[in-house]
C-alpha atoms as a PDB file:
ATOM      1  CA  UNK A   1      13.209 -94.530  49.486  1.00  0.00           C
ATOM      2  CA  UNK A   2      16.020 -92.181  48.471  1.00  0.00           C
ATOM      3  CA  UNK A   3      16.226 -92.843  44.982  1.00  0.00           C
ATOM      4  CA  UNK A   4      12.246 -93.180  44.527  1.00  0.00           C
ATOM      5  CA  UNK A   5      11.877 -89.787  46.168  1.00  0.00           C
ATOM      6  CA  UNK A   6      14.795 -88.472  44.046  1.00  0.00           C
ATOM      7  CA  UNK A   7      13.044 -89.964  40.897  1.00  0.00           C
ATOM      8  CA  UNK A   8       9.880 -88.681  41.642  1.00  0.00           C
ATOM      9  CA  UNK A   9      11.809 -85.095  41.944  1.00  0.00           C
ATOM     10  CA  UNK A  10      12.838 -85.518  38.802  1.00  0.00           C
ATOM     11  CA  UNK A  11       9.533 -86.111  37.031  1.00  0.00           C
ATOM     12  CA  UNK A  12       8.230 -83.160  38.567  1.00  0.00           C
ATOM     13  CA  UNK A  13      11.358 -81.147  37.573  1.00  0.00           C
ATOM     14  CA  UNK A  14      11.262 -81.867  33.682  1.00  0.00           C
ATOM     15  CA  UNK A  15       7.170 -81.068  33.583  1.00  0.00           C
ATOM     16  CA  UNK A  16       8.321 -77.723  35.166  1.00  0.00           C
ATOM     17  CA  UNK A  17      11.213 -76.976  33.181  1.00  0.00           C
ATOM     18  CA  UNK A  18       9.020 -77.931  30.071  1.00  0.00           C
ATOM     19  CA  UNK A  19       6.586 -75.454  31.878  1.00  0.00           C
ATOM     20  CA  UNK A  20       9.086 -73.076  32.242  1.00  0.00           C
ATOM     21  CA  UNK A  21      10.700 -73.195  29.015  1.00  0.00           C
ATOM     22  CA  UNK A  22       7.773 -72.200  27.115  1.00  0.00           C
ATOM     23  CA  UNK A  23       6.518 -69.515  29.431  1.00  0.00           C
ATOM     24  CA  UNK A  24      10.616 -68.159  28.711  1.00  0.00           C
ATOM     25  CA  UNK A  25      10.438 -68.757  24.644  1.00  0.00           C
ATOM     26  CA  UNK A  26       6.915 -67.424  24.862  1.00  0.00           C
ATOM     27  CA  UNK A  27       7.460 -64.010  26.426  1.00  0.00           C
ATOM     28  CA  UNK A  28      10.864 -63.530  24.741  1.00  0.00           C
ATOM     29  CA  UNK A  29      10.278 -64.253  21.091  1.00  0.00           C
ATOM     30  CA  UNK A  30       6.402 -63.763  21.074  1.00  0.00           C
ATOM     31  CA  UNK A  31       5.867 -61.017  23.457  1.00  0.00           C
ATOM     32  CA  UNK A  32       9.405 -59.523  23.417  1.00  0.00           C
ATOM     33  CA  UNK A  33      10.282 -59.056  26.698  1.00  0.00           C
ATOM     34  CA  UNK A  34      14.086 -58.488  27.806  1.00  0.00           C
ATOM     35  CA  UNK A  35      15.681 -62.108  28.815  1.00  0.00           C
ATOM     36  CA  UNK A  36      16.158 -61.560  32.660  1.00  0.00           C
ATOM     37  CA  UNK A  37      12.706 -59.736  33.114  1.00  0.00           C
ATOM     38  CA  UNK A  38      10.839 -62.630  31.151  1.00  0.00           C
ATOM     39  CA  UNK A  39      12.412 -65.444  33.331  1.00  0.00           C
ATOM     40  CA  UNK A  40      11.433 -63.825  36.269  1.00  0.00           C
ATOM     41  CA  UNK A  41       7.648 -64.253  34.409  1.00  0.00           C
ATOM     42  CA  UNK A  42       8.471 -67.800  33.814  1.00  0.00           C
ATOM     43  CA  UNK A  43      10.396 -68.859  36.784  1.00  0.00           C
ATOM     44  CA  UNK A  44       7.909 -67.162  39.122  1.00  0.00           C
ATOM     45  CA  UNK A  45       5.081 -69.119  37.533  1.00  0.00           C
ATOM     46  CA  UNK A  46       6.842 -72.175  37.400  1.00  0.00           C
ATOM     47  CA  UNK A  47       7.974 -71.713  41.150  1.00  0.00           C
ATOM     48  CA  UNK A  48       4.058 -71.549  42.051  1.00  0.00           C
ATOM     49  CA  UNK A  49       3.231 -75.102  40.536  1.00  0.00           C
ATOM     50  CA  UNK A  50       6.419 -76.530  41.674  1.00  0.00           C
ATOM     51  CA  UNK A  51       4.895 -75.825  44.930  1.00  0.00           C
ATOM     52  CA  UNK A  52       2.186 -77.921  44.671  1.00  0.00           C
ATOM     53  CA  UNK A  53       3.340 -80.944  42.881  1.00  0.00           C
ATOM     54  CA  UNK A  54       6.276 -81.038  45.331  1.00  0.00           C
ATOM     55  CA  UNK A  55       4.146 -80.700  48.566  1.00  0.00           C
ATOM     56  CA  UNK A  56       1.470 -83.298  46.954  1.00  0.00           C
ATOM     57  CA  UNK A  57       3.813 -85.678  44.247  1.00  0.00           C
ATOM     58  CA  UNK A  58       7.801 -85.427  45.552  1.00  0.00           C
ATOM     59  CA  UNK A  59       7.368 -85.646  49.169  1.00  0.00           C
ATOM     60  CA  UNK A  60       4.079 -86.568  49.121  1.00  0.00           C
ATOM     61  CA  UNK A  61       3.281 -83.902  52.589  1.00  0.00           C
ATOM     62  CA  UNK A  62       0.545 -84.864  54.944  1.00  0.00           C
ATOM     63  CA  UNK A  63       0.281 -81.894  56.298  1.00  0.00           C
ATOM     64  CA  UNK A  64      -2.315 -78.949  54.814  1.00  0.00           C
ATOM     65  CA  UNK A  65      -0.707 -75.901  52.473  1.00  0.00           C
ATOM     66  CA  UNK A  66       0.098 -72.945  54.313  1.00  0.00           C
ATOM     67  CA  UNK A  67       1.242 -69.857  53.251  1.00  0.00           C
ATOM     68  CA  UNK A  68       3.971 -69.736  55.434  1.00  0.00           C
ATOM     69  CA  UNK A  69       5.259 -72.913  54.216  1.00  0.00           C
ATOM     70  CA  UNK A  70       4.745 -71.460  50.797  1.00  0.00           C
ATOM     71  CA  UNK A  71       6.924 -68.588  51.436  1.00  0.00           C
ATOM     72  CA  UNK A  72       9.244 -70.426  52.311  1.00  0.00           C
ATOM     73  CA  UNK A  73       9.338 -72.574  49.287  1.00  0.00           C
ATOM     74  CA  UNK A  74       8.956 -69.540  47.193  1.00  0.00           C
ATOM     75  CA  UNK A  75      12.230 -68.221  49.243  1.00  0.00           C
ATOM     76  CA  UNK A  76      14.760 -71.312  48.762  1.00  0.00           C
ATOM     77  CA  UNK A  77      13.176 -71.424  45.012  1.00  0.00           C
ATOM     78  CA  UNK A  78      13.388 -67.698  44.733  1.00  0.00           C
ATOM     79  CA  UNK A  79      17.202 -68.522  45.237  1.00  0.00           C
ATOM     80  CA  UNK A  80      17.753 -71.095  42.836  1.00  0.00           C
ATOM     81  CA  UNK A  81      15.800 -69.902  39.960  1.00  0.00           C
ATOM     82  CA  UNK A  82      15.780 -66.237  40.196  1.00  0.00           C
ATOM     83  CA  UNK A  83      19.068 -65.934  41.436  1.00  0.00           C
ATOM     84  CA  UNK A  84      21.233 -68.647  40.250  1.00  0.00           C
ATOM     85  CA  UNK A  85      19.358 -68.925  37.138  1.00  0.00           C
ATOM     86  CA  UNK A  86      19.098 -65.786  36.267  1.00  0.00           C
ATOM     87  CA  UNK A  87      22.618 -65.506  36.844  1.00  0.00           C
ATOM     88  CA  UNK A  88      23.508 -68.570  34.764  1.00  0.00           C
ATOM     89  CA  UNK A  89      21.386 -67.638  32.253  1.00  0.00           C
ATOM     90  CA  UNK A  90      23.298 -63.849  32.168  1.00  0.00           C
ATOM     91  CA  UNK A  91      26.260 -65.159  32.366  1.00  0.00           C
ATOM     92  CA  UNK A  92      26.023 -68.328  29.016  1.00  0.00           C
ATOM     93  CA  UNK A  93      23.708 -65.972  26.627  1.00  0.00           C
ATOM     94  CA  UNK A  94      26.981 -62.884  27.231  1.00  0.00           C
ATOM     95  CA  UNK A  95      29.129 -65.283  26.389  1.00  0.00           C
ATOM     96  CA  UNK A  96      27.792 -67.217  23.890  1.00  0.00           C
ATOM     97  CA  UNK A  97      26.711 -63.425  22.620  1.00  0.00           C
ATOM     98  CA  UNK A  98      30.444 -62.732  21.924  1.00  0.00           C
ATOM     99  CA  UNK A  99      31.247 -65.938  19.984  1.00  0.00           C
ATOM    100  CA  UNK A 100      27.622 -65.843  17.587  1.00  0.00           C
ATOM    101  CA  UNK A 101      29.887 -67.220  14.600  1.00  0.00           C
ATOM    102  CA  UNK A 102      30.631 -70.666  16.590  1.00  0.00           C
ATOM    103  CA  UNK A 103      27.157 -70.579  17.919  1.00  0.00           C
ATOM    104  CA  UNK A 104      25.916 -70.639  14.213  1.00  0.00           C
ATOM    105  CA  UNK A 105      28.562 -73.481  13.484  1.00  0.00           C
ATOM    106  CA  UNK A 106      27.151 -75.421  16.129  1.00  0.00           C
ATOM    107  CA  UNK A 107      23.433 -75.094  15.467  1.00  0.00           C
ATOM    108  CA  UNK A 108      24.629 -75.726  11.741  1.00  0.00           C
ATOM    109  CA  UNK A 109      26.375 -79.086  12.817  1.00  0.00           C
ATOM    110  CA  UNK A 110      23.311 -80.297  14.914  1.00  0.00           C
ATOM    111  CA  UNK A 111      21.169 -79.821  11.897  1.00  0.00           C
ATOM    112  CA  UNK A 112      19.124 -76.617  13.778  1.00  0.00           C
ATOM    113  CA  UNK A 113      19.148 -74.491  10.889  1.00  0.00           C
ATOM    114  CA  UNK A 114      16.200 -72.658  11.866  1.00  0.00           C
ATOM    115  CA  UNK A 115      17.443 -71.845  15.205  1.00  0.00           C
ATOM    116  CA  UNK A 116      18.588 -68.639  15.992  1.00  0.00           C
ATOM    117  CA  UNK A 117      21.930 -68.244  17.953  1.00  0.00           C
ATOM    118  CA  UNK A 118      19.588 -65.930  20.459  1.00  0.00           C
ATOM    119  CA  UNK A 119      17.460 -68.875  20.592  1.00  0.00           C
ATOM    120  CA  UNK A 120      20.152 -71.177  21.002  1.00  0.00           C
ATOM    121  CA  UNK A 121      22.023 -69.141  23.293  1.00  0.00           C
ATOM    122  CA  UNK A 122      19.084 -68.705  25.600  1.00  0.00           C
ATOM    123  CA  UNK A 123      17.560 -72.249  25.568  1.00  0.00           C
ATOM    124  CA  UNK A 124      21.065 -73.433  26.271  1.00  0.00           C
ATOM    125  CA  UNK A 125      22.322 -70.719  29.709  1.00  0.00           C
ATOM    126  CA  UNK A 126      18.488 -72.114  30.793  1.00  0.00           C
ATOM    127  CA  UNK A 127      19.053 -75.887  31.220  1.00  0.00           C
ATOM    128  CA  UNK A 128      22.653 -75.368  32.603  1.00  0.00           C
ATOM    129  CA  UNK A 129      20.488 -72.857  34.644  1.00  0.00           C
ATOM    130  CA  UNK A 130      18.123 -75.620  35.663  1.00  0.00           C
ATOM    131  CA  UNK A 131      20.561 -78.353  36.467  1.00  0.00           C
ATOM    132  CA  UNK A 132      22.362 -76.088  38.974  1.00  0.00           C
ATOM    133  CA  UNK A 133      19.585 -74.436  40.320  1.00  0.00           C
ATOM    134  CA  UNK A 134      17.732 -78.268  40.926  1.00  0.00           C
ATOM    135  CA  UNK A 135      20.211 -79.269  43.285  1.00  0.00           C
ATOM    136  CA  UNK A 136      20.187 -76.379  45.265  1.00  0.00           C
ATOM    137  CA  UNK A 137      16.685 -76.828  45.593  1.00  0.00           C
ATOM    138  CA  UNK A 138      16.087 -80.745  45.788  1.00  0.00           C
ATOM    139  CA  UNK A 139      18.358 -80.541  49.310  1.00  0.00           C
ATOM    140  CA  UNK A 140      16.848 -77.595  50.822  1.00  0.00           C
ATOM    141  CA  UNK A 141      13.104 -79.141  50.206  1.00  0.00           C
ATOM    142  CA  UNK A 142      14.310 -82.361  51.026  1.00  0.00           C
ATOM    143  CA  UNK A 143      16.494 -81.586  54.092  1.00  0.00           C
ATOM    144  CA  UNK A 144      14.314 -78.267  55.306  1.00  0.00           C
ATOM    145  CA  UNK A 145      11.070 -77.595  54.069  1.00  0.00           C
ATOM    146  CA  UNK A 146       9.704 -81.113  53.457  1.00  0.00           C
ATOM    147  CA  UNK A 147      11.066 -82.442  56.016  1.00  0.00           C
ATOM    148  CA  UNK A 148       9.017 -85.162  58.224  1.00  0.00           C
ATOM    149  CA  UNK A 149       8.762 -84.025  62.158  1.00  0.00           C
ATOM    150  CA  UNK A 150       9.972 -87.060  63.156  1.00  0.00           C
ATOM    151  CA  UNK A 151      12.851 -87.585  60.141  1.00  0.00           C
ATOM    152  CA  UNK A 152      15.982 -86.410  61.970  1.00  0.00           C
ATOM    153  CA  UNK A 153      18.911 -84.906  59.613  1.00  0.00           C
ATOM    154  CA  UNK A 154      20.955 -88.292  60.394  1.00  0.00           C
ATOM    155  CA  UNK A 155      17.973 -90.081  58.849  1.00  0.00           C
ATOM    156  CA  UNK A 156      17.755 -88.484  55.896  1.00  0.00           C
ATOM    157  CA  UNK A 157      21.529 -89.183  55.085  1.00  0.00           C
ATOM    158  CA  UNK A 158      21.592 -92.600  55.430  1.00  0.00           C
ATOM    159  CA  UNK A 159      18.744 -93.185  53.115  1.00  0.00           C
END
């Protein structure tokens, strides 16, 4: 049950990272938007249809939406994506920022060419961004908002 669950998670996380992802590279090279402000955009909209494909496809949830269980979804989410993402995603494009030579070396050696180091740089802080921030939120859903009533926290870490 565990590892279908956990594989289910998955499937939903890649559509929304795919979501996410080109909400991000939309509003930053399209619209122009500064990095942090335009993952906010992105994350926030992702965070909404994660919601719903969790409730509905992950933990498949008998009971009805409700907007308090939605907030907090949106809370624990809020966490992982706009704060430890954002923060991830901060930290990897200022670093990668300062070494733009080895960037260009690497995008060079993965045959990228047309990739720019920004490009790079950002596309790269966001899926170390996403790994982290998915396990923070895969145990809180699983553990806390998702949780069955009559799944006791025992239960849950045995399967």
């Amino acid at each position: 049950m565990w590892d279908v669950k956990l594989t289910r998670f998955a499937s939903v996380g890649v559509f929304n990272t795919l979501f996410d992802i080109s909400i991000l590279n939309t509003l930053v090279f399209f619209v122009h938007a500064p990095i942090v402000a335009a993952n906010l955009v992105s994350a926030s909209l992702s965070m909404t249809v994660s919601y719903f494909l969790n409730h509905r496809i992950v933990f498949r949830s008998k009971e009805t939406h409700s907007f308090k269980r939605f907030i907090h979804f949106f809370a624990v989410t809020g966490i992982g994506i706009l704060g430890i993402q954002s923060l991830v995603i901060y930290s990897v494009t200022h670093f990668l920022g300062h070494h733009e030579a080895g960037v260009t070396n690497i995008i060079h050696s993965l045959h990228l060419g047309s990739l720019s180091a920004k490009a790079f740089d950002l596309n790269v802080g966001k899926i170390l961004a996403v790994g982290t921030a998915m396990t923070w939120n895969f145990m809180i859903y699983h553990f806390v908002i998702f949780r069955k009533a009559d799944e006791t926290l025992d239960e849950d870490v045995l399967l």
